[in-house]
Protein backbone atom coordinates (compact mmCIF):
# COMPACT_ATOMS: atom_id res chain seq x y z
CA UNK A 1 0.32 8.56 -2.82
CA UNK A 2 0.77 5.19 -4.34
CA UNK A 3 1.60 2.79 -1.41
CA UNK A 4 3.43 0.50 -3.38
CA UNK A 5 6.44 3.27 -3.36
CA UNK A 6 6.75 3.45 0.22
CA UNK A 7 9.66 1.98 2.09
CA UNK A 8 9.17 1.88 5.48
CA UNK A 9 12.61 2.38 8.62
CA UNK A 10 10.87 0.45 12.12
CA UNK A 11 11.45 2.71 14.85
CA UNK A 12 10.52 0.31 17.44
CA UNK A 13 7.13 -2.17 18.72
CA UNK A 14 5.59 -2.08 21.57
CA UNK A 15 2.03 -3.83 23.05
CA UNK A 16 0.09 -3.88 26.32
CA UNK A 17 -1.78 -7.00 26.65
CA UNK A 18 -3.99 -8.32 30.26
CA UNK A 19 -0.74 -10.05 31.43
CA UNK A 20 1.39 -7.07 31.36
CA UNK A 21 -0.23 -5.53 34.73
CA UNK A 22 3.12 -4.61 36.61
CA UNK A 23 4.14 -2.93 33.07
CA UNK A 24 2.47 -0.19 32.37
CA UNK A 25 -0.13 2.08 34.51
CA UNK A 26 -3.38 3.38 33.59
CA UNK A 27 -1.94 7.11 33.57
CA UNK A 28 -3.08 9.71 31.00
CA UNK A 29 -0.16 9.97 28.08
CA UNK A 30 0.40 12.84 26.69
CA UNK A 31 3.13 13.28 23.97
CA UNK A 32 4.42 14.33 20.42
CA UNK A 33 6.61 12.15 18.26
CA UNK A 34 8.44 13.08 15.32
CA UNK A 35 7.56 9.60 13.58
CA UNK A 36 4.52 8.06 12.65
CA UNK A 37 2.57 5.55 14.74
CA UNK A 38 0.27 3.00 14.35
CA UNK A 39 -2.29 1.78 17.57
CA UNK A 40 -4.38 -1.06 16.98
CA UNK A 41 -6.72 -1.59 20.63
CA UNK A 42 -7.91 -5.05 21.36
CA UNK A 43 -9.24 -4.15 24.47
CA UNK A 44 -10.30 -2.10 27.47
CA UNK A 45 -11.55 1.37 26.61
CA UNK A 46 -10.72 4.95 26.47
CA UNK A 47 -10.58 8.15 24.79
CA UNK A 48 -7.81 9.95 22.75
CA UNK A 49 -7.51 14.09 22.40
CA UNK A 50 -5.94 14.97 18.69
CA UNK A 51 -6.31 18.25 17.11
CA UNK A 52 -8.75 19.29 19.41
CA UNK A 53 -11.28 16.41 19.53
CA UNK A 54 -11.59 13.82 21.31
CA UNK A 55 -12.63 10.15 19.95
CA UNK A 56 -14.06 7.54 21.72
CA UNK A 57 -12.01 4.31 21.16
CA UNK A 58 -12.38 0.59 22.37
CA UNK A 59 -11.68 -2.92 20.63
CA UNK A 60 -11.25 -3.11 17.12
CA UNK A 61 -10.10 0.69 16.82
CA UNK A 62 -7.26 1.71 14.97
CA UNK A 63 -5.20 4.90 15.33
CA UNK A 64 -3.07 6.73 13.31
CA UNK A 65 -0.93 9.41 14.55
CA UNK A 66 1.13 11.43 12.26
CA UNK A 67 4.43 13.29 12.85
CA UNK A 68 4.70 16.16 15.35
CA UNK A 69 1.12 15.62 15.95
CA UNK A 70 0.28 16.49 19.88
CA UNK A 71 -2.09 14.40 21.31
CA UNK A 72 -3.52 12.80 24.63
CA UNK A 73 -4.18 9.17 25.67
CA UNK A 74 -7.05 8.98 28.17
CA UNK A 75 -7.30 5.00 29.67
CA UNK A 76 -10.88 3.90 30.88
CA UNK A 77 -10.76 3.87 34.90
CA UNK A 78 -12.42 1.11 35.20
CA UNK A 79 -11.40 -0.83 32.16
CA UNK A 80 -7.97 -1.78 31.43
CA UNK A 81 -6.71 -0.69 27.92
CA UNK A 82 -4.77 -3.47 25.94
CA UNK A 83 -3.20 -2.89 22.32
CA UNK A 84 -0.33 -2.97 19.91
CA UNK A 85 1.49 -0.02 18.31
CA UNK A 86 4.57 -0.31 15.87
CA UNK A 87 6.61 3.18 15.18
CA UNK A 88 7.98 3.70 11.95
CA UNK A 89 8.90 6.30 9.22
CA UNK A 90 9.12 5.75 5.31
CA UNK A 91 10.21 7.59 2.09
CA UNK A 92 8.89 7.03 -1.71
CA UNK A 93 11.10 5.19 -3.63
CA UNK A 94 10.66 5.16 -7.28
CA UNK A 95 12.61 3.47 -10.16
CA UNK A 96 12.59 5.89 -13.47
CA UNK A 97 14.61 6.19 -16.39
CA UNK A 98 16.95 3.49 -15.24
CA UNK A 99 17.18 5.59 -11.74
CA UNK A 100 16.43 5.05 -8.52
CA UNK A 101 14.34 8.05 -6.75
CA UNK A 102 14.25 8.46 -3.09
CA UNK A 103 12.08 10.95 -0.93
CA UNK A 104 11.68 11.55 1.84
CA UNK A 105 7.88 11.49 3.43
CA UNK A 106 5.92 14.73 2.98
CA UNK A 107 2.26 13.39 3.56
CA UNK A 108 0.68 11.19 6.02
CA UNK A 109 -0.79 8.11 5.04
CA UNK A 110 -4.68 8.12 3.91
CA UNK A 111 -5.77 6.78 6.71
CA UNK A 112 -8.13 8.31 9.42
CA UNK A 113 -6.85 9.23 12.33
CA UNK A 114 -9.28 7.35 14.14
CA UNK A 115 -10.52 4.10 12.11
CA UNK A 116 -13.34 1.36 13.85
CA UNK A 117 -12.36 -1.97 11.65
CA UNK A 118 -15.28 -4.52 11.27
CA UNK A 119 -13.79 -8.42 10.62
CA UNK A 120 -10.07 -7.33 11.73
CA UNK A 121 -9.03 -11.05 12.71
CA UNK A 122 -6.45 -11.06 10.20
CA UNK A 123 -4.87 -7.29 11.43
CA UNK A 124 -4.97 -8.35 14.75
CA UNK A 125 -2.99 -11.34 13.60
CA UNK A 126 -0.34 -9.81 11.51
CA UNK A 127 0.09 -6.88 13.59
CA UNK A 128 0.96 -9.80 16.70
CA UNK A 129 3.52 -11.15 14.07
CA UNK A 130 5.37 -7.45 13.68
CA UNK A 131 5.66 -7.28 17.42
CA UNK A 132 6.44 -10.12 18.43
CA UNK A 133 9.15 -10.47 15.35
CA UNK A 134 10.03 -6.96 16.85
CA UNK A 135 10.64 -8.57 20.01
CA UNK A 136 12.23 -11.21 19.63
CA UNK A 137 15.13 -9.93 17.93
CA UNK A 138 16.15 -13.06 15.72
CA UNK A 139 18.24 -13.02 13.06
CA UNK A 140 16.86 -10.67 10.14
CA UNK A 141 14.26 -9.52 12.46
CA UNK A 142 14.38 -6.01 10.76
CA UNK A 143 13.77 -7.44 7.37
CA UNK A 144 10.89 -9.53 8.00
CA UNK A 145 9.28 -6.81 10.39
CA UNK A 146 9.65 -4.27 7.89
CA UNK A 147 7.70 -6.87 5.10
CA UNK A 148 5.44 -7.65 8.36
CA UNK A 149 4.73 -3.96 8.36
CA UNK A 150 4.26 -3.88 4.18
CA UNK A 151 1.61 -6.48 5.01
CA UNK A 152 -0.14 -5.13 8.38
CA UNK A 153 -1.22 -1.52 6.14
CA UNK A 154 -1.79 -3.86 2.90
CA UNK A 155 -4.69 -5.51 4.90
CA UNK A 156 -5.48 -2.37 7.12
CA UNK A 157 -6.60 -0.78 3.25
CA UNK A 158 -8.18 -3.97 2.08
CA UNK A 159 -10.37 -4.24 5.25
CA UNK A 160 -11.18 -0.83 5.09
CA UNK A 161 -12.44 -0.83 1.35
CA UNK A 162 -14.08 -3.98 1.70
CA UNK A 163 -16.56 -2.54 4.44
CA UNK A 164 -16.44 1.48 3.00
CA UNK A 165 -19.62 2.31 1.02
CA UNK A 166 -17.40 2.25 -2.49
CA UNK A 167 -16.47 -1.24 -1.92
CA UNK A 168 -19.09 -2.44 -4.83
CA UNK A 169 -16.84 0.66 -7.28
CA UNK A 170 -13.63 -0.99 -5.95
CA UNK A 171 -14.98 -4.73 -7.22
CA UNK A 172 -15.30 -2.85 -10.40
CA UNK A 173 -12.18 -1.61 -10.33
CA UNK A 174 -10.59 -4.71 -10.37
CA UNK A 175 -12.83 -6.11 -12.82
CA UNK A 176 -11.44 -3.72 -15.21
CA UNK A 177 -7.50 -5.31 -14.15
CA UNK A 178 -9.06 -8.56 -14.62
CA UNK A 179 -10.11 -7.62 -18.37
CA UNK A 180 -6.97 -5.83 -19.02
CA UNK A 181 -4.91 -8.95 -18.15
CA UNK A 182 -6.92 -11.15 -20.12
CA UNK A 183 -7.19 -9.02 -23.02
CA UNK A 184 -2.82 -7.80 -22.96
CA UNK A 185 -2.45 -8.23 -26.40
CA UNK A 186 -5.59 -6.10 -27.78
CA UNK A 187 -6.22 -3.13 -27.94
CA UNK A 188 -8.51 -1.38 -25.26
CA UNK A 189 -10.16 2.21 -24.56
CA UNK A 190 -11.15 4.30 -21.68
CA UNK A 191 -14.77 4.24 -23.55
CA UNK A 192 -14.53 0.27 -23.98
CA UNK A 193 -13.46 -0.20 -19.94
CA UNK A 194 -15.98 2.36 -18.57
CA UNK A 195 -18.65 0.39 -21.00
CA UNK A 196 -17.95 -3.29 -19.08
CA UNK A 197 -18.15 -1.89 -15.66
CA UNK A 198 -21.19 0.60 -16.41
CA UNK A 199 -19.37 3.58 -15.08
CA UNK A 200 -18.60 7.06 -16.72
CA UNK A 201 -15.63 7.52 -18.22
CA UNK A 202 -14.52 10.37 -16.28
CA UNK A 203 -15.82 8.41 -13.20
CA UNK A 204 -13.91 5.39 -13.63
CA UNK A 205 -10.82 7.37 -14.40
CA UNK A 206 -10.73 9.40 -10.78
CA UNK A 207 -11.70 5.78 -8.88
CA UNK A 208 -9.20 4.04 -10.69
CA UNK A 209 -6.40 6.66 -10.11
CA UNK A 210 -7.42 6.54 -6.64
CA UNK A 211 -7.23 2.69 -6.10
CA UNK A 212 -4.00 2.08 -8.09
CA UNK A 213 -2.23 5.15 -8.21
CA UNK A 214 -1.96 5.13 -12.21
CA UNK A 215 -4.27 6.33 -14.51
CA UNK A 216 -6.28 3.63 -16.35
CA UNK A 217 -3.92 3.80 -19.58
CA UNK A 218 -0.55 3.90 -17.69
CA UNK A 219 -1.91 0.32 -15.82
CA UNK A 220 -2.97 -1.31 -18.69
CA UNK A 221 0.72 -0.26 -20.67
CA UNK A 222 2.14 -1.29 -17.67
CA UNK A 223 0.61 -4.56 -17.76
CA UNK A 224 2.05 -4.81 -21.41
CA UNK A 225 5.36 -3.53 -20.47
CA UNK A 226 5.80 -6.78 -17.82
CA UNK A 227 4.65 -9.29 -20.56
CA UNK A 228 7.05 -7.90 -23.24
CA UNK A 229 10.30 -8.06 -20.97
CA UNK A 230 8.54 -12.01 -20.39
CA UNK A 231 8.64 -12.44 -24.30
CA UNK A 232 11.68 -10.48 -24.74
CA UNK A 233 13.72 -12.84 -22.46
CA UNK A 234 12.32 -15.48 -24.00
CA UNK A 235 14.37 -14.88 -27.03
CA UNK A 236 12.14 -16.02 -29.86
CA UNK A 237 11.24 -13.13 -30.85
CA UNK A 238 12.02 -9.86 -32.65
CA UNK A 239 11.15 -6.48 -30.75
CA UNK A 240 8.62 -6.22 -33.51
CA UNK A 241 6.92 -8.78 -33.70
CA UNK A 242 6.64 -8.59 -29.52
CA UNK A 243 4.84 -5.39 -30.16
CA UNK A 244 2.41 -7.06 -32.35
CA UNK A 245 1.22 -9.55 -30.00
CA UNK A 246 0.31 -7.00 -27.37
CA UNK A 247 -1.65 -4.89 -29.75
CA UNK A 248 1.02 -2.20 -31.03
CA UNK A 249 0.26 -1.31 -34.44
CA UNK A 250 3.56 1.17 -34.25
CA UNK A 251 6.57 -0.35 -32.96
CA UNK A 252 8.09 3.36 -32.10
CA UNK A 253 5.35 4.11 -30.05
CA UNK A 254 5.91 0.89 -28.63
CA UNK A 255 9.52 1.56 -27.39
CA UNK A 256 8.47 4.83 -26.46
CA UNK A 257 5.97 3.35 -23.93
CA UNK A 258 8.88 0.70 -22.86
CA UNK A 259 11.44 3.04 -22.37
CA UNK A 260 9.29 5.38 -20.42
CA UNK A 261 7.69 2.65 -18.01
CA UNK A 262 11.76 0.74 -17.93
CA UNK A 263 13.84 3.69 -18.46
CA UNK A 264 15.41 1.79 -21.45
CA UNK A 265 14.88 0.53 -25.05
CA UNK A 266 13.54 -2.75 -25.69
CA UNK A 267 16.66 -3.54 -27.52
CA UNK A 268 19.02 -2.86 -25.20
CA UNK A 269 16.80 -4.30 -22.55
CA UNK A 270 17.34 -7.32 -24.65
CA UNK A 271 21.03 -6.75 -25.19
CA UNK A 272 21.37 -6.79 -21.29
CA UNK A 273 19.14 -9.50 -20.03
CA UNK A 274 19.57 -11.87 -22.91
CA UNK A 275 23.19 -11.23 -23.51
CA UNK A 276 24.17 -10.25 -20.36
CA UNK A 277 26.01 -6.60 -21.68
């Protein structure tokens, strides 16, 4: 699942926080929802039941509750439990072939369904910001929720990858963007990346898939594809010779490779966003 597909439909927000006393009880919940939900604790303690197990959970702790999942909510007798939750469902949406592609959810996200976050100042931040935006109901409230939302599972990934034992593969990763970026208008192999980052090249391949959602070749023409449409509006230049300086040798192959990543030709791209028809 590549994450930045997903367009997400707020349900609704919701929070418990040490003023809130006369709102909410410290009963057991029990209940099944046919949405996803996201529970971020900042305090008190308790346990939740899911699937059969039960997880210990206090500040810091992040849950993640699938549809039609059944599970239990067990507050701490003695200690109050305080959080925020947002409720929300999404679909992949995908632009190919000049098309737009909608569907609808059919996995959950890969997350855990029980997470401990280490360093979570900024989630706890940004996840205040979706429910109080939530709450407050201003004008284009569901907009900037929905980006708020974008932004809360953007940072729930990064903190988790930045304190997961890969996180030193994941710097690597990037390294290997960082390279391709600088390096747009040569050309680069599997063999030449995996060399930089001393990684296997069938190693590098599966973590890179797994980080960006494209294999290492589809990023890097994808990286080409955004800084020929840049040259192409410029003007300047013919569709050739913008092949040329982003290491095409062949410029068919190269408007194969456009029109697959744009769903269109580079000349007709040009046609449209040049000429405007």
């Amino acid at each position: 699942m590549n994450i930045n597909n997903l367009f997400f439909q707020l349900h609704y927000c919701n929070s418990r926080q040490p003023s809130d006393v006369l709102k909410f009880s410290n009963r057991t919940i029990n209940r099944t929802i046919p949405h996803h939900e996201l529970i971020f604790i900042t305090g008190g303690k308790g346990h939740i039941i899911l699937q059969h197990k039960k997880y210990e959970f206090k500040e810091g702790t992040l849950l993640y509750i699938s549809p039609n999942v059944q599970y239990s909510i067990e507050p701490d007798a003695e200690e109050s439990l305080y959080g925020l939750a947002v409720h929300f469902s999404y679909a992949t949406v995908g632009f190919n072939s000049n098309k737009w592609d909608i569907t609808k959810e059919t996995d959950r996200l890969s997350l855990n369904f029980v997470q401990i976050l280490k360093d979570y100042y900024q989630i706890n931040n940004t996840f205040k910001k979706l429910v109080e935006g939530w709450d407050a109901k201003l004008p284009g409230y569901e907009f900037i929720t929905k980006t708020l939302l974008q932004q809360l599972l953007f940072e729930i990934y990064q903190n988790i990858k930045k304190n997961s034992k890969n996180y030193s593969t994941s710097l690597k990763v990037e390294r290997v963007i960082e390279y391709m970026r600088r390096n747009v208008d040569n050309k680069l192999t599997l063999s030449d990346l995996s060399e930089l980052v001393q990684l296997s090249s069938e190693y590098l391949s599966r973590v890179f898939k797994e980080t960006t959602g494209y294999s290492v070749i589809e990023f890097f023409n994808k990286i080409k594809i955004d800084k020929a449409k840049e040259l192409i509006i410029e003007g300047d230049k013919k569709i050739k010779e913008v092949a040329q300086v982003l290491g095409f040798t062949d410029e068919f192959y190269f408007s194969r490779v456009f029109k697959k990543i744009e769903g269109t030709s580079p000349s007709k791209f040009y046609i449209k966003n040049v000429h405007g028809y």
